[in-house]
Protein backbone atom coordinates (compact mmCIF):
# COMPACT_ATOMS: atom_id res chain seq x y z
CA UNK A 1 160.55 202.62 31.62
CA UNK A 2 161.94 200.50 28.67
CA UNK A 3 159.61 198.71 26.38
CA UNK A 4 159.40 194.85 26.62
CA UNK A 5 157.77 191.76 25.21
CA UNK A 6 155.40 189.49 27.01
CA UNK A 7 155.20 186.14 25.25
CA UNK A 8 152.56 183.49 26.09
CA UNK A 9 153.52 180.31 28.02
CA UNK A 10 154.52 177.27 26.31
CA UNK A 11 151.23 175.10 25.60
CA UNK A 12 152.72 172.25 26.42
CA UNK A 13 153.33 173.36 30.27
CA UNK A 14 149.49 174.08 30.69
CA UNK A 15 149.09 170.05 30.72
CA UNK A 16 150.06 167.60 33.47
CA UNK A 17 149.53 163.97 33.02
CA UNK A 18 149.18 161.81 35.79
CA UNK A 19 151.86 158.41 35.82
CA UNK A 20 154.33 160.40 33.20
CA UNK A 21 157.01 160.53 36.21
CA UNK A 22 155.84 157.83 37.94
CA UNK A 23 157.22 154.30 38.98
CA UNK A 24 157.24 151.62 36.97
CA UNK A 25 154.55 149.87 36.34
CA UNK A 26 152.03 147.31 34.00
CA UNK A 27 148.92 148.63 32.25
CA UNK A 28 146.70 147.17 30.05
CA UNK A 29 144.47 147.95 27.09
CA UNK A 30 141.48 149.64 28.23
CA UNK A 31 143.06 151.60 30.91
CA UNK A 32 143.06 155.19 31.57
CA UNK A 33 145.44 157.91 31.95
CA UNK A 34 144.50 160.97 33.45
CA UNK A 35 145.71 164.72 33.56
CA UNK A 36 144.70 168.19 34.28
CA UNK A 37 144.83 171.00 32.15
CA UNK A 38 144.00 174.79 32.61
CA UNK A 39 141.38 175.21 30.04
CA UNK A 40 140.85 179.09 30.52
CA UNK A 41 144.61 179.95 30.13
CA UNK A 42 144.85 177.71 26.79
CA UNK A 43 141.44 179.83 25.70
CA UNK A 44 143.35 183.20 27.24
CA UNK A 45 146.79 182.46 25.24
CA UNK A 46 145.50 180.02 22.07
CA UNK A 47 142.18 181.66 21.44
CA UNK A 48 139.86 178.98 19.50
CA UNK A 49 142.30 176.30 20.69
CA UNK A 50 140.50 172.72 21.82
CA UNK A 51 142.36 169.77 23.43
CA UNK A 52 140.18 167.32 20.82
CA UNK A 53 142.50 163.95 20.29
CA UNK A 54 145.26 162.02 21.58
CA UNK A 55 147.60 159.70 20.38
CA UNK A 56 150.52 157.16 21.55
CA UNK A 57 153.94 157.43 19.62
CA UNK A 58 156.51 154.57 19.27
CA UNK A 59 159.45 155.00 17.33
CA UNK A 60 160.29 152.32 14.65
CA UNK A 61 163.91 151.48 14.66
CA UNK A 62 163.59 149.51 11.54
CA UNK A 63 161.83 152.33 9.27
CA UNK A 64 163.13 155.08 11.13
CA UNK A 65 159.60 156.66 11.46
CA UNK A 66 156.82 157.44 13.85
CA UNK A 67 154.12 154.98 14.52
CA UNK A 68 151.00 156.89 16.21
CA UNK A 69 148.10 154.70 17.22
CA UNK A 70 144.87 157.19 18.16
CA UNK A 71 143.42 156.71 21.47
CA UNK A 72 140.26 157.54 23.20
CA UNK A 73 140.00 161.22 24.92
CA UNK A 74 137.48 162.44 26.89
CA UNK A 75 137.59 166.47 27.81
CA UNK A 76 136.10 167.71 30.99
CA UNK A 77 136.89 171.22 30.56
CA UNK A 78 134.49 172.25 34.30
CA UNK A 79 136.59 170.07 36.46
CA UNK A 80 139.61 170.76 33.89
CA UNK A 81 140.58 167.49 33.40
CA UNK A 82 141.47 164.17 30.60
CA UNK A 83 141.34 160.95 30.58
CA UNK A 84 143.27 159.35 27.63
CA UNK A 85 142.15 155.34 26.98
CA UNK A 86 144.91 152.75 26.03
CA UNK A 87 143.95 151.47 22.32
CA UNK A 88 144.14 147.74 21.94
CA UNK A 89 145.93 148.59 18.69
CA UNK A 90 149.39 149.25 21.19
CA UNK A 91 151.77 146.30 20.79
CA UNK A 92 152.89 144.60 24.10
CA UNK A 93 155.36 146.65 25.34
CA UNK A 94 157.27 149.15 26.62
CA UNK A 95 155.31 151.99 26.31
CA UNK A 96 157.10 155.49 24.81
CA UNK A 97 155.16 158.79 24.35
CA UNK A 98 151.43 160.06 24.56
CA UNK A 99 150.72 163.05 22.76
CA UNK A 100 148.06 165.91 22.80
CA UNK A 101 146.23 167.94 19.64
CA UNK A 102 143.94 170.37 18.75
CA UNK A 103 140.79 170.19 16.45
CA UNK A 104 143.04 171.24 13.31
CA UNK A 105 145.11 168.49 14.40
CA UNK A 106 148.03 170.38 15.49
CA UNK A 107 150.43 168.85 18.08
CA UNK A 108 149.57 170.80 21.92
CA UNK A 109 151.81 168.68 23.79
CA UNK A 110 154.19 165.45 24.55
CA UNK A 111 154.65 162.97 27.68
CA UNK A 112 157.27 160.27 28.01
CA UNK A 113 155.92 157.45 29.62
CA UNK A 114 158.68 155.27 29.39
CA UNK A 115 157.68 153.97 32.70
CA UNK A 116 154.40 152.34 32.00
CA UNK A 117 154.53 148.57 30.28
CA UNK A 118 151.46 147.26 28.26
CA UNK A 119 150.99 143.54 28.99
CA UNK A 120 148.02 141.11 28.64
């Protein structure tokens, strides 16, 4: 009987990625991570909004700054999927976050994948 407010989801929680609470374990350039997203409820609650790039994220102690090094996306919005490519650009390494963006290049969303090491 009393008004209220109905506020749209976070965008972030519309996107799973597959190994971002996994076990430990090696990958290499070239490989692919995978997710799911719900394409019709980011259209529903983000009208015009497109999943369009990704990019990993390590933190530079030394400069105190972000490092992002692009990687290869592909979209599959009918099966409402991603696949997200490892760049070669990655130093060896403990790996640290994979991000999401739109076509204005506006962050979407953020996975830790503290648990994946790139090696040779």
């Amino acid at each position: 009987t009393e008004p209220f407010e109905v506020e749209a989801p976070i965008i972030g929680g519309l996107f799973r990625l597959d190994f971002s609470d996994g076990p430990k374990r090696d990958v290499r350039a070239g490989d692919k991570l995978r997710g799911t997203y719900h394409p019709d409820w980011v259209d529903k609650h983000y009208s015009g909004t497109e999943l369009k790039s990704a990019k990993f994220v390590l933190y530079d102690i030394e400069s105190e700054s972000e490092i992002f090094y692009p990687a290869e996306l592909v979209v599959n919005k009918d099966k409402k999927e991603y696949e997200i490519t490892i760049p070669k650009e990655l130093p060896k390494g403990q790996l640290q976050n994979v991000q999401l963006f739109d076509q204005t290049d506006k962050f979407m969303a953020n996975f830790s994948v503290y648990n994946l090491t790139l090696v040779e």
